[in-house]
N, C-alpha and C. Protein backbone atom coordinates (compact mmCIF):
# COMPACT_ATOMS: atom_id res chain seq x y z
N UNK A 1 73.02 -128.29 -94.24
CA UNK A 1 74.25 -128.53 -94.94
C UNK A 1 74.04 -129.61 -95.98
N UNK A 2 74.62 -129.36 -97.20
CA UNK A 2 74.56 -130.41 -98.12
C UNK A 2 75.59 -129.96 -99.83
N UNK A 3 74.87 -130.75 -100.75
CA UNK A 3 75.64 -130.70 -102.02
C UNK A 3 74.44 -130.16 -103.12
N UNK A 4 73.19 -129.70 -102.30
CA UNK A 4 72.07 -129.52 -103.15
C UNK A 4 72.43 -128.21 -103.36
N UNK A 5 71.72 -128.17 -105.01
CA UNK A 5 72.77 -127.04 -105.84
C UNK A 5 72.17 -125.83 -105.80
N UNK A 6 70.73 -125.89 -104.70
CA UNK A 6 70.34 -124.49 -103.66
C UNK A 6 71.30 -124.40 -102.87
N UNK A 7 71.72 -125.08 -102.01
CA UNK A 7 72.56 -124.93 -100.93
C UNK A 7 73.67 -124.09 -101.28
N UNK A 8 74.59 -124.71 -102.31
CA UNK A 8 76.13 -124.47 -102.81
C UNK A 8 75.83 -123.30 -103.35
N UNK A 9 74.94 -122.88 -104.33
CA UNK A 9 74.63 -121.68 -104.21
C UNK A 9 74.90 -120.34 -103.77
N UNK A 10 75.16 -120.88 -102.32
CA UNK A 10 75.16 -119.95 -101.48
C UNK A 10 76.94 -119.82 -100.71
N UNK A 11 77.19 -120.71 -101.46
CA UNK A 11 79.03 -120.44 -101.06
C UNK A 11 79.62 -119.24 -102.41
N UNK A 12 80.65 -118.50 -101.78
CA UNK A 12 81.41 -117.47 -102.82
C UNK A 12 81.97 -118.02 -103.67
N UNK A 13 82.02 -117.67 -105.06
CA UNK A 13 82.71 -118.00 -106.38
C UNK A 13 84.23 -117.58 -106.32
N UNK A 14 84.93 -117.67 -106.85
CA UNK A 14 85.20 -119.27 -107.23
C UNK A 14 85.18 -120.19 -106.33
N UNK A 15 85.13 -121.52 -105.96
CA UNK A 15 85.49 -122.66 -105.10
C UNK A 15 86.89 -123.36 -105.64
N UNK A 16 88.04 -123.03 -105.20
CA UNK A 16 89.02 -123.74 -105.36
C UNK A 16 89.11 -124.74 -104.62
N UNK A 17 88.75 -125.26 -103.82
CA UNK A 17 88.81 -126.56 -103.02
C UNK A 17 87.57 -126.50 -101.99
N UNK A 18 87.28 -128.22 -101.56
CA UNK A 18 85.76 -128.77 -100.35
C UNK A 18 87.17 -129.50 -99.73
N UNK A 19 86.33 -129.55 -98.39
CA UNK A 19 86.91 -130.08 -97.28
C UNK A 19 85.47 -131.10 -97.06
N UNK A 20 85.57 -132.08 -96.87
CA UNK A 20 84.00 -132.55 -96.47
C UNK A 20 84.75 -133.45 -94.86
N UNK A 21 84.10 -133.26 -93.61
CA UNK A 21 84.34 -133.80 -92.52
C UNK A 21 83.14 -134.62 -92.47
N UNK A 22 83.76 -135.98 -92.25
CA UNK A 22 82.81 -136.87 -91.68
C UNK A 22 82.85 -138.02 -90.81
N UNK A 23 81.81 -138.64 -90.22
CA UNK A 23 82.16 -139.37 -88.68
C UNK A 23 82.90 -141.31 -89.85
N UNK A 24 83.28 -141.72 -89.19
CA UNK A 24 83.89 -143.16 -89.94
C UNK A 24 82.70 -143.83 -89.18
N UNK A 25 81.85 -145.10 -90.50
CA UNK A 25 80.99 -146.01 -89.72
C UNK A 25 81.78 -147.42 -89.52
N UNK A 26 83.04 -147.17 -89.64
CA UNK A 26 83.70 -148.76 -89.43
C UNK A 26 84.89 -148.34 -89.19
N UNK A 27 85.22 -149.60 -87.77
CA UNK A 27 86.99 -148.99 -87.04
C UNK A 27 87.68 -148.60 -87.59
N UNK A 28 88.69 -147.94 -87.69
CA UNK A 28 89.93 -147.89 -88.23
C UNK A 28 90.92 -148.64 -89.21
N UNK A 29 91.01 -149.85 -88.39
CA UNK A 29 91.33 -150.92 -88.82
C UNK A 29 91.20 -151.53 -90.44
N UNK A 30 89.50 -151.30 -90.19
CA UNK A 30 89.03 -152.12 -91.07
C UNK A 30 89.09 -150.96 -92.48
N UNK A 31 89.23 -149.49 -92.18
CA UNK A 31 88.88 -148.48 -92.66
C UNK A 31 90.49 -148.51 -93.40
N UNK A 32 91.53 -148.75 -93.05
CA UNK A 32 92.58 -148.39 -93.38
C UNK A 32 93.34 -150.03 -94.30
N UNK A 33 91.90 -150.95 -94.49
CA UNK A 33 92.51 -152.10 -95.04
C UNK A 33 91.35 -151.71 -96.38
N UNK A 34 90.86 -151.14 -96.23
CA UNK A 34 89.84 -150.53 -97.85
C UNK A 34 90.90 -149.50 -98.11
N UNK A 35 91.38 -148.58 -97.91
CA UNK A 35 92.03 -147.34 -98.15
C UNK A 35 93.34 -147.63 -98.90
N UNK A 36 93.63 -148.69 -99.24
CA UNK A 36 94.74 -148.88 -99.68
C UNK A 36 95.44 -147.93 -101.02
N UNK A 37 94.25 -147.61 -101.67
CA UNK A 37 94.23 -147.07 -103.10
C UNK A 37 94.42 -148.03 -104.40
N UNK A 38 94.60 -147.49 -105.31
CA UNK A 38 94.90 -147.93 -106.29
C UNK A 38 95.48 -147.43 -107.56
N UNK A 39 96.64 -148.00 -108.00
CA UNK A 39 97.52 -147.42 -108.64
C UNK A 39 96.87 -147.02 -109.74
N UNK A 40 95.64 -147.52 -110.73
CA UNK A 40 94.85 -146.79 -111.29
C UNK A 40 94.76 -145.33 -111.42
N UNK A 41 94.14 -144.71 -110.07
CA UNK A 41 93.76 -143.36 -109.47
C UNK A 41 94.73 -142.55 -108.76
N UNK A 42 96.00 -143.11 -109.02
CA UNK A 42 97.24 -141.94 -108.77
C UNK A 42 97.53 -141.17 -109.89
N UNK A 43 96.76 -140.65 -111.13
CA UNK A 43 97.34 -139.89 -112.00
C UNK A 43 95.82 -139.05 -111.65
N UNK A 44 94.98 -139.31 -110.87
CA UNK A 44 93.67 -138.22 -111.20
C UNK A 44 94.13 -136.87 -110.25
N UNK A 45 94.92 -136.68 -109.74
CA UNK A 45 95.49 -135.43 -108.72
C UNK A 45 96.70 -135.41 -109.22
N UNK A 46 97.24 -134.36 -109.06
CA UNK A 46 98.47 -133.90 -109.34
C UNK A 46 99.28 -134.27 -108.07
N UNK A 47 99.23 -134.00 -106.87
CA UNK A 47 99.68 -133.61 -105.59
C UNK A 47 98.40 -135.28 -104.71
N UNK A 48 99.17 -135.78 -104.21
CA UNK A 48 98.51 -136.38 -102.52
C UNK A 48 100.08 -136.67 -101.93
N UNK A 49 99.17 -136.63 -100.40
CA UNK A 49 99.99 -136.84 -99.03
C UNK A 49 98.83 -138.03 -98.10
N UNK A 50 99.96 -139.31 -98.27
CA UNK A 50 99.51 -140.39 -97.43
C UNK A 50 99.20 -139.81 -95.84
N UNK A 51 97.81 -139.77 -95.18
CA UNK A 51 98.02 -139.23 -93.87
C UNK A 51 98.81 -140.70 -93.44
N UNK A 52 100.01 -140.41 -92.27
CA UNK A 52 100.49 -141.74 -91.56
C UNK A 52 100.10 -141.75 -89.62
N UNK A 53 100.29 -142.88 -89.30
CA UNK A 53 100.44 -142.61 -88.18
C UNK A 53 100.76 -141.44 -87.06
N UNK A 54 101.94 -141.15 -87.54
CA UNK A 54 102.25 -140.04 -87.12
C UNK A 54 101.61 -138.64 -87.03
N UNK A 55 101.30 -138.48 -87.69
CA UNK A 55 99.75 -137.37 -88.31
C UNK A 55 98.46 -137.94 -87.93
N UNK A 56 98.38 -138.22 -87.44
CA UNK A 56 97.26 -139.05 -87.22
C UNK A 56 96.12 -138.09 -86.60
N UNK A 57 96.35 -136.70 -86.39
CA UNK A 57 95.09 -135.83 -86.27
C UNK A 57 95.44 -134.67 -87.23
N UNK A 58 95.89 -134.87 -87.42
CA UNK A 58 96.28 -133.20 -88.62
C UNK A 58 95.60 -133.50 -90.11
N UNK A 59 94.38 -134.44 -89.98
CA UNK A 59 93.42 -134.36 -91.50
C UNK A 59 93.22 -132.94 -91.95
N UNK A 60 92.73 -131.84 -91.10
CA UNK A 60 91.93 -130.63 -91.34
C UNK A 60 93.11 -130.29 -92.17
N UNK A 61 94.18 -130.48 -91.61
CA UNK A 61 95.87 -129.22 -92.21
C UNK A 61 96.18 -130.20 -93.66
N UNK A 62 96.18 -131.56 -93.58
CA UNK A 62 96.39 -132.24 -94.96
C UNK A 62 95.39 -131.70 -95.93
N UNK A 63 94.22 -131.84 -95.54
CA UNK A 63 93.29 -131.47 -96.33
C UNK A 63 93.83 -130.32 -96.90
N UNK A 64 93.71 -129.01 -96.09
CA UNK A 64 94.00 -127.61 -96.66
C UNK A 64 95.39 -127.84 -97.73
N UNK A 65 96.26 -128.62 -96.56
CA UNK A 65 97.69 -128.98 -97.97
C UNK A 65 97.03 -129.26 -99.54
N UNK A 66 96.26 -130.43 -99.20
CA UNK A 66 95.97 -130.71 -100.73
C UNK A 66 95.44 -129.92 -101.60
N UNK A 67 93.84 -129.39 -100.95
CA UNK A 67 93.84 -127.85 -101.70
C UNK A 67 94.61 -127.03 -102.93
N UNK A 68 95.72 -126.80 -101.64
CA UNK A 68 96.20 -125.58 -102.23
C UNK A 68 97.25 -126.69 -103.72
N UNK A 69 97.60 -127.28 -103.22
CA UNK A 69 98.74 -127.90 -104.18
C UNK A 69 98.36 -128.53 -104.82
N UNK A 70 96.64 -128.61 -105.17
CA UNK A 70 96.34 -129.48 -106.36
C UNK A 70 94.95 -128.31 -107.35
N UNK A 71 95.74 -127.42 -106.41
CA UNK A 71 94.84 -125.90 -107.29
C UNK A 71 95.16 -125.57 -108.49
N UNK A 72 95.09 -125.34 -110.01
CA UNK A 72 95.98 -124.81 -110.68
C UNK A 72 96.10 -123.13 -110.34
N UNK A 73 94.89 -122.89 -109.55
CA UNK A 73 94.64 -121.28 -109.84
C UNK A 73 95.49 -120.49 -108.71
N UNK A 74 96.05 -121.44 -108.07
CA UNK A 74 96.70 -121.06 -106.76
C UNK A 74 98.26 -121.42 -107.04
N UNK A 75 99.10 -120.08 -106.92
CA UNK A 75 100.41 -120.31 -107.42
C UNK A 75 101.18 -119.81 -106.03
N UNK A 76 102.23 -120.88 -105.82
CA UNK A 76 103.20 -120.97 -104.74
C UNK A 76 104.80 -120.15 -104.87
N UNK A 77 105.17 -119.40 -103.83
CA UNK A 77 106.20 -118.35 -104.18
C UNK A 77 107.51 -120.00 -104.16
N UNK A 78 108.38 -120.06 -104.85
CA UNK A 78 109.54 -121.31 -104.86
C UNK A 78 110.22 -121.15 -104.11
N UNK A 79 110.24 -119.54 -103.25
CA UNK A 79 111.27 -119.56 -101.97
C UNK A 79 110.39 -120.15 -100.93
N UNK A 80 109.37 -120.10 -100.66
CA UNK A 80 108.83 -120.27 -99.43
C UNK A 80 109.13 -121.84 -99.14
N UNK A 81 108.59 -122.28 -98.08
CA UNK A 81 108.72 -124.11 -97.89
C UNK A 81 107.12 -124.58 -98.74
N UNK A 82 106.28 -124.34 -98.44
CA UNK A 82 105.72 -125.47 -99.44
C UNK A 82 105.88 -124.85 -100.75
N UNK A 83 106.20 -123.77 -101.10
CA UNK A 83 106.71 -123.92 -102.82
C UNK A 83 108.00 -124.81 -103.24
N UNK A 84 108.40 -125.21 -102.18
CA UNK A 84 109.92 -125.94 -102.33
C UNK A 84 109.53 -126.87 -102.63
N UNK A 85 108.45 -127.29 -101.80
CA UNK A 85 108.10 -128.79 -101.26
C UNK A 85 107.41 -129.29 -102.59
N UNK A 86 106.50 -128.19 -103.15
CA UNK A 86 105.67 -128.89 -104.19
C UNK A 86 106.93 -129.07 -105.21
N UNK A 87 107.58 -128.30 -105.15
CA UNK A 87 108.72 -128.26 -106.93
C UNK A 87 109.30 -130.09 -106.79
N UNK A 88 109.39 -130.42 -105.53
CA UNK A 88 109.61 -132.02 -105.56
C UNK A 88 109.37 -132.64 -106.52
């Protein structure tokens, strides 16, 4: 597994969205006092969702959220709930 451009290669065209899973080398804690962001880098996505506490295992499903809602090539029906949600 990797980003070597033999590897990727070998994934189907188009790629509308990566998921990359990986282990954290520093607690939580300390992980979520770097993570703060920066108001800078809130215009480079169209679409984010702060994971919170509450969510606190549903990365895989945020992830896929972001995906889709920061796809241009991926268009949302406005009745459904996350087409509602994105028109926000």
């Amino acid at each position: 597994f990797g980003f070597d451009e033999d590897l990727l290669a070998f994934i189907p065209q188009p790629v509308l969205g990566i998921i990359v899973c990986y282990e954290r080398l520093i607690p939580k804690s300390q992980y979520r006092e770097q993570d703060k962001g920066s108001p800078d880098n809130y215009d480079k996505v169209a679409w984010y969702m702060h994971q919170s506490g509450t969510l606190d295992n549903a990365c895989g499903i945020i992830a896929c959220i972001h995906a889709i809602m920061n796809c241009p090539l991926v268009t949302l029906d406005p009745s459904t709930t996350l087409g509602t949600y994105k028109q926000r």
